[in-house]
Protein backbone atom coordinates (compact mmCIF):
# COMPACT_ATOMS: atom_id res chain seq x y z
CA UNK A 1 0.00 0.00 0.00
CA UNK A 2 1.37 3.57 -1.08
CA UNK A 3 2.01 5.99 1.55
CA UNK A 4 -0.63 8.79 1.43
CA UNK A 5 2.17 11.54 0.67
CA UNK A 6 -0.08 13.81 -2.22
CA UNK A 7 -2.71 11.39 -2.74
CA UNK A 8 -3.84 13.51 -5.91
CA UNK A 9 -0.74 14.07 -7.60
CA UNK A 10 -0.34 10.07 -7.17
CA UNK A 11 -3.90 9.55 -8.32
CA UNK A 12 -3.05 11.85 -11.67
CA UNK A 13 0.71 10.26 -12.23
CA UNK A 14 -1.49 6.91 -11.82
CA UNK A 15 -3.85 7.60 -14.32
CA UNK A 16 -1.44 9.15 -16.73
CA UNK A 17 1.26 6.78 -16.91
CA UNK A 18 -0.77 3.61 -16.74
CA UNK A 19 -4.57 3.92 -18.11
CA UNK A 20 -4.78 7.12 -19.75
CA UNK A 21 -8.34 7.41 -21.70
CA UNK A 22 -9.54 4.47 -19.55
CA UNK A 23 -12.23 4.04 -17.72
CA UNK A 24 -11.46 3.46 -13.39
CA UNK A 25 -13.16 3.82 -10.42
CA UNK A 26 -11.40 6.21 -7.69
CA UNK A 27 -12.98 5.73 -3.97
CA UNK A 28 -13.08 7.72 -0.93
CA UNK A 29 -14.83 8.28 2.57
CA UNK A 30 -16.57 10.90 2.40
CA UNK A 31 -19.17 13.22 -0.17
CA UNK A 32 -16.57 15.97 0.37
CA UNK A 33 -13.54 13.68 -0.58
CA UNK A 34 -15.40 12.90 -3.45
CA UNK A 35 -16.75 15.83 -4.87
CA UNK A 36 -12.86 17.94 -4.01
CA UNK A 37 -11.11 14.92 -5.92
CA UNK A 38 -13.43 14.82 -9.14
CA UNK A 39 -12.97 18.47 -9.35
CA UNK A 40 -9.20 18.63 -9.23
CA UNK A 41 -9.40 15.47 -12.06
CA UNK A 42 -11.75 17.65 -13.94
CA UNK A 43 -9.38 21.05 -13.91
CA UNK A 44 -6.95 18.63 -15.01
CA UNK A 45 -8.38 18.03 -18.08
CA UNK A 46 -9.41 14.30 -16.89
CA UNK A 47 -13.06 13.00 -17.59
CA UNK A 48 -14.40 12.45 -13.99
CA UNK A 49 -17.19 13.01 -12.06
CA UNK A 50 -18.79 12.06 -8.07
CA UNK A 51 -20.81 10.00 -7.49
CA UNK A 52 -22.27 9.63 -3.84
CA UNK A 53 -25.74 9.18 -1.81
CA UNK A 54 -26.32 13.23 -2.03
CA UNK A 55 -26.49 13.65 -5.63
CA UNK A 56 -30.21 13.82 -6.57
CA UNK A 57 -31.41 10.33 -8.33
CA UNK A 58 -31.46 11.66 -11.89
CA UNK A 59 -27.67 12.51 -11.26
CA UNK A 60 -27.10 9.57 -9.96
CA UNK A 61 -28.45 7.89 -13.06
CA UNK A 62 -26.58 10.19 -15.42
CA UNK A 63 -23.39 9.02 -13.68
CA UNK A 64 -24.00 5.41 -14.29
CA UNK A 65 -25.38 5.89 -18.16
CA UNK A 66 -22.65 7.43 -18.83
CA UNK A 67 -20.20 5.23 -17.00
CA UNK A 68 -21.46 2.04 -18.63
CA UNK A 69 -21.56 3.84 -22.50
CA UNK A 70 -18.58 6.26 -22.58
CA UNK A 71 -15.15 4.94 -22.65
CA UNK A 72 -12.15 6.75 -20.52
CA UNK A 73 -15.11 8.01 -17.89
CA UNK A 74 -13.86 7.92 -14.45
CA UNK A 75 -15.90 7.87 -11.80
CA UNK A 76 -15.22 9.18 -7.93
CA UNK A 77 -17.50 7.75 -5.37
CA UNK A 78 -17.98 7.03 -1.54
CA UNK A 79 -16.94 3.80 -0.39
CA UNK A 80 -19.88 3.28 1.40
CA UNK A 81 -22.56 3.84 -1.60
CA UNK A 82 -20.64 3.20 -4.67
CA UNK A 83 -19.22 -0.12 -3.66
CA UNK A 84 -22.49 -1.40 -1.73
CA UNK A 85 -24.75 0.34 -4.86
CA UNK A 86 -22.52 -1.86 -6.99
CA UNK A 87 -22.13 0.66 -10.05
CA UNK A 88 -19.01 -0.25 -12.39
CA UNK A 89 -18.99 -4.18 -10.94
CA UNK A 90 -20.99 -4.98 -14.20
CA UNK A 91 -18.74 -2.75 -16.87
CA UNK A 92 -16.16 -5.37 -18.22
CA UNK A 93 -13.59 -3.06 -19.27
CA UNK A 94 -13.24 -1.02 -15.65
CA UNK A 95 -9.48 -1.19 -15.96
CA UNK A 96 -8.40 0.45 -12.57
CA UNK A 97 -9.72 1.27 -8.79
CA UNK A 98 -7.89 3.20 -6.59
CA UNK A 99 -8.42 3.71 -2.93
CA UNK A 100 -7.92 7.44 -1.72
CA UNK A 101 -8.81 8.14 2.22
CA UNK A 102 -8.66 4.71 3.63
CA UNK A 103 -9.54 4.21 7.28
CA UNK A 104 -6.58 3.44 10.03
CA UNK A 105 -6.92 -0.36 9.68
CA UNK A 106 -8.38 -2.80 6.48
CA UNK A 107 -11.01 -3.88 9.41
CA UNK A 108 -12.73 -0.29 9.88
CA UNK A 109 -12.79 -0.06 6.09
CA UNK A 110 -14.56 -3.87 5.91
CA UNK A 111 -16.98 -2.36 7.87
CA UNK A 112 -17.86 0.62 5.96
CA UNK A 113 -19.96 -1.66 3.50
CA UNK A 114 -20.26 -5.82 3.24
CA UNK A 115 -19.20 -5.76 -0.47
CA UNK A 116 -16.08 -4.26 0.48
CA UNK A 117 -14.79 -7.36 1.84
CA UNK A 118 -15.09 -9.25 -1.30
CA UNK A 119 -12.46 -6.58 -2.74
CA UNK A 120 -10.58 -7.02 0.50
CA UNK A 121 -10.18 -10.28 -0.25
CA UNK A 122 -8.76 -10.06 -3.72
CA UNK A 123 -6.67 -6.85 -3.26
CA UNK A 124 -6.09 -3.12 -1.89
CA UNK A 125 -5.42 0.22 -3.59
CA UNK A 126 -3.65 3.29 -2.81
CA UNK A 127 -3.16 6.38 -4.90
CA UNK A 128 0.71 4.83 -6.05
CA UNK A 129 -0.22 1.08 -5.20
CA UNK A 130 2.37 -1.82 -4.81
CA UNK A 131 -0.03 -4.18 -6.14
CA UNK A 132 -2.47 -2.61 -8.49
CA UNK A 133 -5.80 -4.07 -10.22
CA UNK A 134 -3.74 -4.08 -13.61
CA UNK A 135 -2.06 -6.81 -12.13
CA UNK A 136 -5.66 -8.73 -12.24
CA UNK A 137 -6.80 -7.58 -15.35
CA UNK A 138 -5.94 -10.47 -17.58
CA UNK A 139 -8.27 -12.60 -15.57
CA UNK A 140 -11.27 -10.41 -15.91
CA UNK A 141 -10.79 -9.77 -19.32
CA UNK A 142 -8.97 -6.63 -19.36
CA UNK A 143 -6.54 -6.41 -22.23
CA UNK A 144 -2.21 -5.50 -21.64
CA UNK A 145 -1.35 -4.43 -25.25
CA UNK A 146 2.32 -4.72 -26.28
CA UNK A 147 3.33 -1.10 -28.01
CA UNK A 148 3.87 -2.19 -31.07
CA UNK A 149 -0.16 -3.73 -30.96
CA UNK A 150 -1.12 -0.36 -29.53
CA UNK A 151 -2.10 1.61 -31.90
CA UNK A 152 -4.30 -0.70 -34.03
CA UNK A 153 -5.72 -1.96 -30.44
CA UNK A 154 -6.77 2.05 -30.09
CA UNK A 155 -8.43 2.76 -33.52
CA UNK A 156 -10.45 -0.57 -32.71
CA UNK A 157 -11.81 0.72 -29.36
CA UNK A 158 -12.23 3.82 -31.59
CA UNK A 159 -14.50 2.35 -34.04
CA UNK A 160 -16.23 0.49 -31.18
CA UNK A 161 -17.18 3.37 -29.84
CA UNK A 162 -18.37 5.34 -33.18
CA UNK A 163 -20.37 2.17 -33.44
CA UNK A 164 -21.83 2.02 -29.92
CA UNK A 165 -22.96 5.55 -30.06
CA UNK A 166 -24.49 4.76 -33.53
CA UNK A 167 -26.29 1.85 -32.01
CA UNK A 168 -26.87 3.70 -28.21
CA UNK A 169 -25.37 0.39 -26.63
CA UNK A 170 -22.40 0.23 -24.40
CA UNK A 171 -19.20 -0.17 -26.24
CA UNK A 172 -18.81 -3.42 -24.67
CA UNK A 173 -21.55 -4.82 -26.47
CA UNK A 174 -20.03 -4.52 -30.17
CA UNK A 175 -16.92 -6.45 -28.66
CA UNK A 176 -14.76 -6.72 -25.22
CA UNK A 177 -11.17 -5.02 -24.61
CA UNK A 178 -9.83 -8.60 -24.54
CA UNK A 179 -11.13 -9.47 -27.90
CA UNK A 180 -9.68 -6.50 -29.68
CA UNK A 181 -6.73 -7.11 -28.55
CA UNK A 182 -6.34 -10.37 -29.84
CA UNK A 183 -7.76 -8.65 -33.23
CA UNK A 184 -4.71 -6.08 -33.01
CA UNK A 185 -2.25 -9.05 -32.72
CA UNK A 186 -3.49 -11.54 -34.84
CA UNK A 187 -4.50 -8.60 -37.67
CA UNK A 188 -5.83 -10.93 -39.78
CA UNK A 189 -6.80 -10.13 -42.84
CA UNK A 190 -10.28 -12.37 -44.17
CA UNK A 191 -13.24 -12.78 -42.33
CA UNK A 192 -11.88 -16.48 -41.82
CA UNK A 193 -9.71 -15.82 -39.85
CA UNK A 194 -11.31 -13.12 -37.93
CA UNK A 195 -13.39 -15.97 -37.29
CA UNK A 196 -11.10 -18.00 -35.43
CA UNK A 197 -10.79 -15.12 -32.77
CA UNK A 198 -12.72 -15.23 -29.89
CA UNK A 199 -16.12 -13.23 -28.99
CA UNK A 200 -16.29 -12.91 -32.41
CA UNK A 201 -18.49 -15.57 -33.47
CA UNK A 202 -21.18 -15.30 -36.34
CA UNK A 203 -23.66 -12.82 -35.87
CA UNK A 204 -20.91 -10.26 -34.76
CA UNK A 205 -18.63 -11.32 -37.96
CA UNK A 206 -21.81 -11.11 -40.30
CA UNK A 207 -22.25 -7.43 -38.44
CA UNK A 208 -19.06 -6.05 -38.07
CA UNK A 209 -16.39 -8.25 -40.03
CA UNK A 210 -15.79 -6.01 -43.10
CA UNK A 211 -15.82 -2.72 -40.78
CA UNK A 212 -13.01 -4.14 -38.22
CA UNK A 213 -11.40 -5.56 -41.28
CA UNK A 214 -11.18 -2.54 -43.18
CA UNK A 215 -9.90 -1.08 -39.54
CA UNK A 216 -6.86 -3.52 -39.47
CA UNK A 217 -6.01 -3.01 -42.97
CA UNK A 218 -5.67 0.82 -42.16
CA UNK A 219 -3.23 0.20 -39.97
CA UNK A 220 -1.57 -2.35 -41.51
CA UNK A 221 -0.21 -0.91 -44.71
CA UNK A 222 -2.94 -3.33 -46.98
CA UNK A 223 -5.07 -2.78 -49.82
């Protein structure tokens, strides 16, 4: 666990070095916490916002639409309601949480809310953290891109999103992180072989095969 010394800075180098444009979940104790840290995020130029009991239920809502259809959205909530409420455990491609304000000892913050001890169980995060959820995220599905795979893997989540927006789904519908980046690796070029990639299957290739194909030739230098 990170020391607390300038929790935000370490929150912002975090973000910057190791999900920029991704979407994460930040916590903290209290509405105050919350609302202060999604503000500094905001003035720098980060996509955040709060998210805690006090916001009026239409806000509330807004937070979580846009959570679970935008891509790079970050969201800062209370321990208490945004782990026990449960919003971003159903988004597949959350790809960081981060811990800010946590109590003196792991057992008051266990207490805080019961779902918290499920994540106690698997890990903890601090603003710099020692062990970090990127460290889980090829389990869940979460996709580590080599460089060289990086920028094909980005004009893919690109298109994904052009097409979610066209189709008002989230962009994890059209296809998951981990399946794109198989996609950017493999960059095959027939629907054949796209085929043999998984979460593809043959609905999605009939739908979507020619588009991600003409994606990959883009950035691969064919005609």
């Amino acid at each position: 666990m990170a020391q607390k010394t300038g929790p935000k800075i370490q929150l912002l180098d975090f973000i910057r070095a190791e999900h920029p444009g991704e979407a994460g979940m930040v916590y903290g104790l209290s509405r105050r916490s919350v609302e202060e840290t999604a503000r500094w995020l905001q003035a720098q130029g980060v996509d955040a916002l709060p998210y805690h009991a006090g916001l009026a239920p239409r806000e509330r809502h807004r937070v979580q639409d846009r959570f679970l259809s935008e891509e790079g959205l970050i969201v800062v909530a209370t321990v208490a309601f945004g782990i026990g409420f449960g919003i971003g455990i159903d988004k597949p491609n959350v790809r960081f949480v981060v811990h800010l304000d946590l109590p003196k000892s792991l057992e008051g913050y266990s207490q805080e809310t019961p779902k918290a001890r499920a994540l106690l169980r698997e890990d903890t995060f601090a603003p710099k953290p020692a062990r970090r959820e990127r460290d889980r995220a090829p389990r869940k599905g979460g996709a580590l891109v080599d460089h060289q795979d990086r920028p094909l893997f980005e004009a893919l989540r690109q298109w994904r999103l052009a097409k979610a927006r066209e189709q008002a789904v989230p962009p994890y519908v059209i296809f998951n992180d981990a399946t794109l980046k198989i996609i950017a690796e493999l960059r095959p070029g027939s629907l054949p072989t796209l085929d043999t990639v998984s979460g593809v299957g043959t609905h999605k290739l009939e739908q979507y095969g020619k588009e991600v194909l003409a994606v990959v030739r883009a950035h691969s230098g064919r005609r």
